[in-house]
Protein backbone atom coordinates (compact mmCIF):
# COMPACT_ATOMS: atom_id res chain seq x y z
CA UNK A 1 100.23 124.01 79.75
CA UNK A 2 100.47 126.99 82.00
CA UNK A 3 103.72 128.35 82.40
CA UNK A 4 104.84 130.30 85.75
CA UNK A 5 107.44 132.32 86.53
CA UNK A 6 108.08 134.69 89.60
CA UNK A 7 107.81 138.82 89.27
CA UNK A 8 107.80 141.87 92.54
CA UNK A 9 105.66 144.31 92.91
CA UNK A 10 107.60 146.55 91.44
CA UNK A 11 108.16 145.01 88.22
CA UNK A 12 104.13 143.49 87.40
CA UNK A 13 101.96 145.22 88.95
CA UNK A 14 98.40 145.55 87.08
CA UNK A 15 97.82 148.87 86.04
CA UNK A 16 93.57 149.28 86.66
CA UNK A 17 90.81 147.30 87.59
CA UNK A 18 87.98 147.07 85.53
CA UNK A 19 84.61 145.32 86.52
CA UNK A 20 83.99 141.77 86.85
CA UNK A 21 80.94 141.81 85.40
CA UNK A 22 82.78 142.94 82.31
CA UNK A 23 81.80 140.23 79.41
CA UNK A 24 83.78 139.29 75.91
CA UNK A 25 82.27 142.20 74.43
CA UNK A 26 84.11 144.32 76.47
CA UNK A 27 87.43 142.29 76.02
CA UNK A 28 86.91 142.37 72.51
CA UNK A 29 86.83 145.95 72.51
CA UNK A 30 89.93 146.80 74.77
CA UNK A 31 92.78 148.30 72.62
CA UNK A 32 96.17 148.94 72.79
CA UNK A 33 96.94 152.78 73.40
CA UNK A 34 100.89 153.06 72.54
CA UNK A 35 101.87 151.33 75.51
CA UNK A 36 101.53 147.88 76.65
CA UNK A 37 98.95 147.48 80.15
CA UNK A 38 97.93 145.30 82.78
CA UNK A 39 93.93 144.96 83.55
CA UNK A 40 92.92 142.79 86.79
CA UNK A 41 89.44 141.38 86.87
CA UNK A 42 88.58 140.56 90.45
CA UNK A 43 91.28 139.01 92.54
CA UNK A 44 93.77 137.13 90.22
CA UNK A 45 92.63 137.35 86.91
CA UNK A 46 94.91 139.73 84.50
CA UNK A 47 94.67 140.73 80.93
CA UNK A 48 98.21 142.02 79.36
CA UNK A 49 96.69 143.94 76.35
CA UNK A 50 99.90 144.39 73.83
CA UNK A 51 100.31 145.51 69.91
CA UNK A 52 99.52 142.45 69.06
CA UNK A 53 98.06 140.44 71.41
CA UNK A 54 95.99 139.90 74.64
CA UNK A 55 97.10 137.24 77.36
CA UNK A 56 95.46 135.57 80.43
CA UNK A 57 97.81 136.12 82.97
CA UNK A 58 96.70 134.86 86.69
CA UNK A 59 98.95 136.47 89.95
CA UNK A 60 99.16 134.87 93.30
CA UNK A 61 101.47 133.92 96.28
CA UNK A 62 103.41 130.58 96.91
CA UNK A 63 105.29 130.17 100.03
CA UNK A 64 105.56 134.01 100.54
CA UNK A 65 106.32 134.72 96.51
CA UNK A 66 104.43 136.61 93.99
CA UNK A 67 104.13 134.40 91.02
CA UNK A 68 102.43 135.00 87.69
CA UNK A 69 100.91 132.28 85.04
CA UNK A 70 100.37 132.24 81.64
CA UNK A 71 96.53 130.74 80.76
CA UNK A 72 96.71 131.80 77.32
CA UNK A 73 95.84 134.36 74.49
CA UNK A 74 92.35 135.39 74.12
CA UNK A 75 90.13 135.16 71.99
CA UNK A 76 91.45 131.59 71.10
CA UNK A 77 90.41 131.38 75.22
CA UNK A 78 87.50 133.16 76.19
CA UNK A 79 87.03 135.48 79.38
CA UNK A 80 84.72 132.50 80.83
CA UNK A 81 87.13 129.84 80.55
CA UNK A 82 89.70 132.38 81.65
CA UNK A 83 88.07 132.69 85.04
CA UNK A 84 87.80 128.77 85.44
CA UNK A 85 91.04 128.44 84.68
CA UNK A 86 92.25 131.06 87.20
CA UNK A 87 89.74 129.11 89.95
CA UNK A 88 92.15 125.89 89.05
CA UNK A 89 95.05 127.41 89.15
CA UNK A 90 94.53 129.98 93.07
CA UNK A 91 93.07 126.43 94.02
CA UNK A 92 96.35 124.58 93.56
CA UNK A 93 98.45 126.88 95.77
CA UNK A 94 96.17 126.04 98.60
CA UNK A 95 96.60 122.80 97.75
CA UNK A 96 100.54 122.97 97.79
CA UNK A 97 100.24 124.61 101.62
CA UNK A 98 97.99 121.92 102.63
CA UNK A 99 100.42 120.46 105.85
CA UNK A 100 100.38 116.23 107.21
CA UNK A 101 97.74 117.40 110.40
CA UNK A 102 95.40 119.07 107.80
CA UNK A 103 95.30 115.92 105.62
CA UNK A 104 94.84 113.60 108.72
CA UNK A 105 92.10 116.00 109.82
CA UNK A 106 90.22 115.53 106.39
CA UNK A 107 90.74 111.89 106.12
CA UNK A 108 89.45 111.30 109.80
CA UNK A 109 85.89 112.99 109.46
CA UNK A 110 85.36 112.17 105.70
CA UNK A 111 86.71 108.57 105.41
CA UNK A 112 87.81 106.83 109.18
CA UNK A 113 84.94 108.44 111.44
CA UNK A 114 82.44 107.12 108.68
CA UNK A 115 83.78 103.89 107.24
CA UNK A 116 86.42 102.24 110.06
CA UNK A 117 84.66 100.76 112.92
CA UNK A 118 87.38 101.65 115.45
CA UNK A 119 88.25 105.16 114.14
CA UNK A 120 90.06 106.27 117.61
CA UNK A 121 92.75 103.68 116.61
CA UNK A 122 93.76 104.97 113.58
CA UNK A 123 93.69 108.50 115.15
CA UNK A 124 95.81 107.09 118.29
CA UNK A 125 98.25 106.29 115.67
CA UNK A 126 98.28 109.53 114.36
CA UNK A 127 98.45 111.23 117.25
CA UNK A 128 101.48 109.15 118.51
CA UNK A 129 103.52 108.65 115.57
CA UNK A 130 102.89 111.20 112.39
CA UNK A 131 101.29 114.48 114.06
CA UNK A 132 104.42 115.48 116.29
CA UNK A 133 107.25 114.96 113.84
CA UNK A 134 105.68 115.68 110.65
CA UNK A 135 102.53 117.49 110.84
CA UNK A 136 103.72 120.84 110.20
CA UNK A 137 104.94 119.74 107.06
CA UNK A 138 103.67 120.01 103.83
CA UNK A 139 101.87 116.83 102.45
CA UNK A 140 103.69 117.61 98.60
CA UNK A 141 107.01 117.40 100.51
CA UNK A 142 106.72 114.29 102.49
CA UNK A 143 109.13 111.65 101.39
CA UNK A 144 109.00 107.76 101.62
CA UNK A 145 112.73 108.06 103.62
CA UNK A 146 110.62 110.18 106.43
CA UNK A 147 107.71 108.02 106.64
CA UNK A 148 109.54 105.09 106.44
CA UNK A 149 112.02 106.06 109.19
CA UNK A 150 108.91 106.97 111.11
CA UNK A 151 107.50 103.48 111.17
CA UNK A 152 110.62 101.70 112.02
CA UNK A 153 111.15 104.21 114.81
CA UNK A 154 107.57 103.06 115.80
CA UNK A 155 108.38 99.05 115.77
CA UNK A 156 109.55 100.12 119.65
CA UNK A 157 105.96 99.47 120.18
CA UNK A 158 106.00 95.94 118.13
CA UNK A 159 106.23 94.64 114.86
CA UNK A 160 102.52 94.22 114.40
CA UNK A 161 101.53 97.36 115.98
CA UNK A 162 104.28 99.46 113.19
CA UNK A 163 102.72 97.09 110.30
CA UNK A 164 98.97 99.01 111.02
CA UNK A 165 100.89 102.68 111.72
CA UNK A 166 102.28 101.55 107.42
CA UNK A 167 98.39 100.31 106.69
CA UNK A 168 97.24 103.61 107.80
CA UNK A 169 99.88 105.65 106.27
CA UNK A 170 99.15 104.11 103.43
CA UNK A 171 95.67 104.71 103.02
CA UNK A 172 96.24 108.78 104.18
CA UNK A 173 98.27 109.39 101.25
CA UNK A 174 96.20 107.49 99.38
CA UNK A 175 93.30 110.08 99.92
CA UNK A 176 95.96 112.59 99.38
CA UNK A 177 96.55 111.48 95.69
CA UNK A 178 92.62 111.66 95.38
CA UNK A 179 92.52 115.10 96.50
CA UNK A 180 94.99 115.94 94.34
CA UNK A 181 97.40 116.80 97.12
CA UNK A 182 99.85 114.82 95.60
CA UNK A 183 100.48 113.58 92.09
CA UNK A 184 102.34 110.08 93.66
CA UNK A 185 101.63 108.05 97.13
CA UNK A 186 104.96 107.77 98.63
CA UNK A 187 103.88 104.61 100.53
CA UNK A 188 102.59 102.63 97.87
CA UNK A 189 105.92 100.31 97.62
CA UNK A 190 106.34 100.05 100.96
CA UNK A 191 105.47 96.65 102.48
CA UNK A 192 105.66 94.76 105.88
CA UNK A 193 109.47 94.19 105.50
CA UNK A 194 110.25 97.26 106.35
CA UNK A 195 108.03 96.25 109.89
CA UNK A 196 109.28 93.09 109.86
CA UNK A 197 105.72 91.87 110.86
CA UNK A 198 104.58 88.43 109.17
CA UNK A 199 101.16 87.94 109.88
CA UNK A 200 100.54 84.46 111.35
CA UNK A 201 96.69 82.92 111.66
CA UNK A 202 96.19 82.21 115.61
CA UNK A 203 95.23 79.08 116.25
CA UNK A 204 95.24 79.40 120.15
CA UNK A 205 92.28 77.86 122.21
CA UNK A 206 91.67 77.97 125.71
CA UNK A 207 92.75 74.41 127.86
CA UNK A 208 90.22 73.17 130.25
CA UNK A 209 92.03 73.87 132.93
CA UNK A 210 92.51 77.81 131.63
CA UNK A 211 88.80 77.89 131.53
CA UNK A 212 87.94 76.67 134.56
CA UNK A 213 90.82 79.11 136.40
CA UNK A 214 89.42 82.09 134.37
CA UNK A 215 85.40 80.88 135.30
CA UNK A 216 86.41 81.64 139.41
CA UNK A 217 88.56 84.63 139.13
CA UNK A 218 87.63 87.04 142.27
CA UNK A 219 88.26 90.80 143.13
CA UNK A 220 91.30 90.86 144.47
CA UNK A 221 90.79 92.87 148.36
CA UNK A 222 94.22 95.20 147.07
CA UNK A 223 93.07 96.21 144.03
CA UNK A 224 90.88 98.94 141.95
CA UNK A 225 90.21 96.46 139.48
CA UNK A 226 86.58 95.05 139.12
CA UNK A 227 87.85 91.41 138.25
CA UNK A 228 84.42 89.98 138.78
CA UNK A 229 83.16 92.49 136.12
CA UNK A 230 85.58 91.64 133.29
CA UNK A 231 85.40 87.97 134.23
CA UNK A 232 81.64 88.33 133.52
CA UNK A 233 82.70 89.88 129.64
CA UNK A 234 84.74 86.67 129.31
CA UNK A 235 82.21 84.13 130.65
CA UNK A 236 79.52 85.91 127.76
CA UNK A 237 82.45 85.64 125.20
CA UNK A 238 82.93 81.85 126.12
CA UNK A 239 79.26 81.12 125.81
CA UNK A 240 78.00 83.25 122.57
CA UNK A 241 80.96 83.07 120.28
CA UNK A 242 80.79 86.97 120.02
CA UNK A 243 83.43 89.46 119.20
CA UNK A 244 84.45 91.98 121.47
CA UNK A 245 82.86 94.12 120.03
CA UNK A 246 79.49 93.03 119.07
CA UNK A 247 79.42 91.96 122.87
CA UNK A 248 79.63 95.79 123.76
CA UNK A 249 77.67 97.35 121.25
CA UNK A 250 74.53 94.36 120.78
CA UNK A 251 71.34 94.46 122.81
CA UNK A 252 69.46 91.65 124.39
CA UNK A 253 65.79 91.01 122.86
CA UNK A 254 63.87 87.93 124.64
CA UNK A 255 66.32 85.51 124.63
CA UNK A 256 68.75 86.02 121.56
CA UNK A 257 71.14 88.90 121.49
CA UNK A 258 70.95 91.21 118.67
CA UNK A 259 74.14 92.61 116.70
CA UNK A 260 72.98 95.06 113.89
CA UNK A 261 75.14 94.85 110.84
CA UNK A 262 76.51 98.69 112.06
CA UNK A 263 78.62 96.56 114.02
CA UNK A 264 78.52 93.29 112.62
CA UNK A 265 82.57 92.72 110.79
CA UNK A 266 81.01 91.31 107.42
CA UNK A 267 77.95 93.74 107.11
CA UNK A 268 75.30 91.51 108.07
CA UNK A 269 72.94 91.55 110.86
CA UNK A 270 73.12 88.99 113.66
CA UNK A 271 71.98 86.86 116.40
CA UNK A 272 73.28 84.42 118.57
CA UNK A 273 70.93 82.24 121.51
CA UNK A 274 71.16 83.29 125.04
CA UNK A 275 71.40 80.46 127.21
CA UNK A 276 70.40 81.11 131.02
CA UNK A 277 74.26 81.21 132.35
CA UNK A 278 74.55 83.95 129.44
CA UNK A 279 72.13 86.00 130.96
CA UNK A 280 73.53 85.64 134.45
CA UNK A 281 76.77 87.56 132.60
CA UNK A 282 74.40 90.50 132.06
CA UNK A 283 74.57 93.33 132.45
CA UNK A 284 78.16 93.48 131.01
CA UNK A 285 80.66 96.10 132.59
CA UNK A 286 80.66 99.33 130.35
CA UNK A 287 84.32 99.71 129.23
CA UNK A 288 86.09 99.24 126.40
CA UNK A 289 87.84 96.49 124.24
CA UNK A 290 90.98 97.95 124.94
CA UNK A 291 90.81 98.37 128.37
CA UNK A 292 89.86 94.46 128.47
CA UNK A 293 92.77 93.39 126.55
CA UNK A 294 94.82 95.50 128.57
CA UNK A 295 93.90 93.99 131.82
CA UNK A 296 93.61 90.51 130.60
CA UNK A 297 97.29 91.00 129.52
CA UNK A 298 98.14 92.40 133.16
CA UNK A 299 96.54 89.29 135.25
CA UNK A 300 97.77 86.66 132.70
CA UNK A 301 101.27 88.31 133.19
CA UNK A 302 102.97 91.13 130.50
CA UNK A 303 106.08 88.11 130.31
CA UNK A 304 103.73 85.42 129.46
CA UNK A 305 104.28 84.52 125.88
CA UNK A 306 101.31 82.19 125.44
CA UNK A 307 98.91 83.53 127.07
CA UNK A 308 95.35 84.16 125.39
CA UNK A 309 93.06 87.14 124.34
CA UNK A 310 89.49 87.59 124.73
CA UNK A 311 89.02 87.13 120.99
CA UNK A 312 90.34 83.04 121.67
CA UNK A 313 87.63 82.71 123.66
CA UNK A 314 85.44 82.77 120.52
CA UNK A 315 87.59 80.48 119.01
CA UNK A 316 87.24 78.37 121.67
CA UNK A 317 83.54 78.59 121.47
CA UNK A 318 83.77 77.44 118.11
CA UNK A 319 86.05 74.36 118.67
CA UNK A 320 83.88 73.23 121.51
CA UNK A 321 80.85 73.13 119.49
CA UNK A 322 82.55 71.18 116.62
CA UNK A 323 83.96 68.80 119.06
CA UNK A 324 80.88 67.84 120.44
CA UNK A 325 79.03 67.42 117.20
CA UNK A 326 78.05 70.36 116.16
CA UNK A 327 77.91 70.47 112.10
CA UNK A 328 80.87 72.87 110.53
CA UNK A 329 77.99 75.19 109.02
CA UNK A 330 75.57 75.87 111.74
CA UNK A 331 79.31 76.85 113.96
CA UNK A 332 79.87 79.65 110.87
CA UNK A 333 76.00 80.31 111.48
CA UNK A 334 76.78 81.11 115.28
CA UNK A 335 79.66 82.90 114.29
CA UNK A 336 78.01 84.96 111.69
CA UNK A 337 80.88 83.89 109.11
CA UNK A 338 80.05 84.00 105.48
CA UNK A 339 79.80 80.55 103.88
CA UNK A 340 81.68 79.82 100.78
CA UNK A 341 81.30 78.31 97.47
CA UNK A 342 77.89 76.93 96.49
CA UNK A 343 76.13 76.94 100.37
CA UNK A 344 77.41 80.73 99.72
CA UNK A 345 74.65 81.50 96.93
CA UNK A 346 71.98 78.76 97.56
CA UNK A 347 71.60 78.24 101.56
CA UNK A 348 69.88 81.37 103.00
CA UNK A 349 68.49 79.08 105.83
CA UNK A 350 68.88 80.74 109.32
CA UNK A 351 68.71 77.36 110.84
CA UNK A 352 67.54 78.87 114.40
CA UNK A 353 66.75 75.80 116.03
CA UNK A 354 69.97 74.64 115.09
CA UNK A 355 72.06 77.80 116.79
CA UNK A 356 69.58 77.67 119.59
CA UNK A 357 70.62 73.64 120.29
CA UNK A 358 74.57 74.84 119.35
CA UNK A 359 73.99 77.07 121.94
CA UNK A 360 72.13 74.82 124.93
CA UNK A 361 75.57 72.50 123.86
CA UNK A 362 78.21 74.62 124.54
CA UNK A 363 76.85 75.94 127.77
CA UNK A 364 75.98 72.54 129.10
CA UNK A 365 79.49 71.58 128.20
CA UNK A 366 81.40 74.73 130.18
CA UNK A 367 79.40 73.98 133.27
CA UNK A 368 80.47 70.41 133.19
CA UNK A 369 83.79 71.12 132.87
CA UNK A 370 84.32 73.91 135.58
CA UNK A 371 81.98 71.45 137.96
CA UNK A 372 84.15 68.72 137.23
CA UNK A 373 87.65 70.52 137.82
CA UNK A 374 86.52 73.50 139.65
């Protein structure tokens, strides 16, 4: 095990360089003249040459102090795995300067950007909560009592909203154990209680009468916002059984609207039946999923505790099919939900003219419904 201590200038300071293309040969050959002497080989790397003995000595900075460490006596270690071990060891004081912003930096372009489909959330997060109060810092010194603090601090903002900030945390220092940043994650024992969120399944569907309101909303004369627009987002939603997202990001071919598995939640590509009052919703307004939840909040009313999101809309989709008849496994077919148990491994069927009749249903059902109460 390498053992450091700290020295000055003064006190161990090598005495000559000699080349780096010096080999064991050379080493071998060094002797002791009387005196004990220091010999640096490139940047770090220093042989003490005593009476007796010859040590692997490596020099370097940490937080503003010269430092030595001990590799080891040579011959028993050789100038080769001298220099590797001196690599290790310079390596590990960049690692211990390595600060919170730096880490969230890294784990954004080589993990989030690549692998989360909404990567500017977990950066929002970031951005909000961890880079101003603890970015500076060094990731070795970050404790659980900070980061723990920081997400309660955060529950301001909601319960559910501090519960992903502790996700994300949690993952971060995750990659910073894999790095070798750190040697423990200080999140790993820390659960929702600390949020106080307890996830609960939503069960919420649209009433008729909710649809039929939301089918007619206008532009309002005194205001910026494109109601018309969004409405037309919501309609689609209604009438496909799409997410949000796969909405925004899916392309119409003929009459079926394509969702590559890039975007697709479980992976797989996907398809859903455009019916002719789908098509009427196109094209849909270019903005985002936020921005849509945001103003659907806004003109169902910020107080109103029951009020829906566009993702109940696809639930609603769903419930409508099943209670007019549709079979349970051609609604996870329009959904693109994975089946389970045995129709998981055996029934590959797409079952198009299935979805395509689903699909014929559910908009023949809406437009009875907003005739009838409309």
């Amino acid at each position: 095990m390498p053992k450091q201590t700290e020295f000055t200038k003064e006190t161990f300071m090598p005495e000559r360089s000699i080349p780096v293309s010096y080999n064991d040969h050379f080493i071998r050959n060094i002797k002791w003249e009387g005196k004990d002497k220091r010999l640096l080989i490139g940047d770090c790397l220093i042989l003490q040459v005593r009476r007796s003995s010859k040590t692997w000595l490596v020099r370097r900075r940490i937080d503003g102090k010269a430092s030595i460490t001990t590799i080891g006596k040579y011959p028993a270690i050789s100038l080769k795995k001298a220099r590797v071990e001196a690599t290790k060891i310079t390596m590990a004081v960049n690692v211990s300067v390595f600060t919170v912003a730096q880490l969230v930096e890294k784990y954004m372009n080589e993990v989030a950007n690549k692998k989360h489909k909404r990567p500017e959330l977990v950066q929002g997060y970031m951005d909000r909560a961890v880079i101003p109060k603890i970015g500076a810092q060094k990731v070795r010194d970050v404790t659980r009592v900070q980061l723990v603090g920081m997400i309660q601090d955060y529950s301001s903002r909601g319960a559910r909203t501090a519960d992903q900030l502790r996700s994300n945390l949690k993952k971060i220092f995750s990659f910073a154990v894999e790095l070798g940043h750190r040697d423990d994650n200080p999140m790993l024992e820390v659960s929702s209680r600390v949020t106080g969120y307890e996830p609960n399944p939503r069960e919420r569907i649209l009433s008729d009468q909710e649809i039929v309101d939301m089918w007619s909303w206008k532009n309002s004369s005194h205001s910026w916002q494109r109601t018309e627009d969004n409405v037309r987002m919501l309609r689609f939603l209604l009438l496909t059984g799409l997410r949000i997202s796969e909405a925004r990001n899916g392309y119409k071919d003929g009459d079926k609207w394509i969702v590559n598995k890039e975007i697709s939640k479980n992976g797989k590509s996907h398809w859903v039946y455009l019916t002719e009052t789908a098509k009427q919703q196109l094209p849909l307004p270019k903005t985002t999923a936020t921005n849509i939840q945001a103003w659907l909040r806004r003109r169902l009313g910020f107080e109103n505790n029951n009020r829906y999101t566009p993702h109940d809309l696809r639930r609603t989709c769903a419930t409508k099919m099943a209670d007019n008849g549709i079979e349970p496994f051609i609604v996870e077919r329009v959904l693109n939900h994975k089946l389970e148990g045995v129709m998981a491994v055996y029934n590959r069927a797409e079952y198009e003219r299935e979805r395509i009749n689903a699909s014929l249903l559910i908009e023949k059902v809406i437009l009875e419904l907003v005739k009838c109460k409309g």
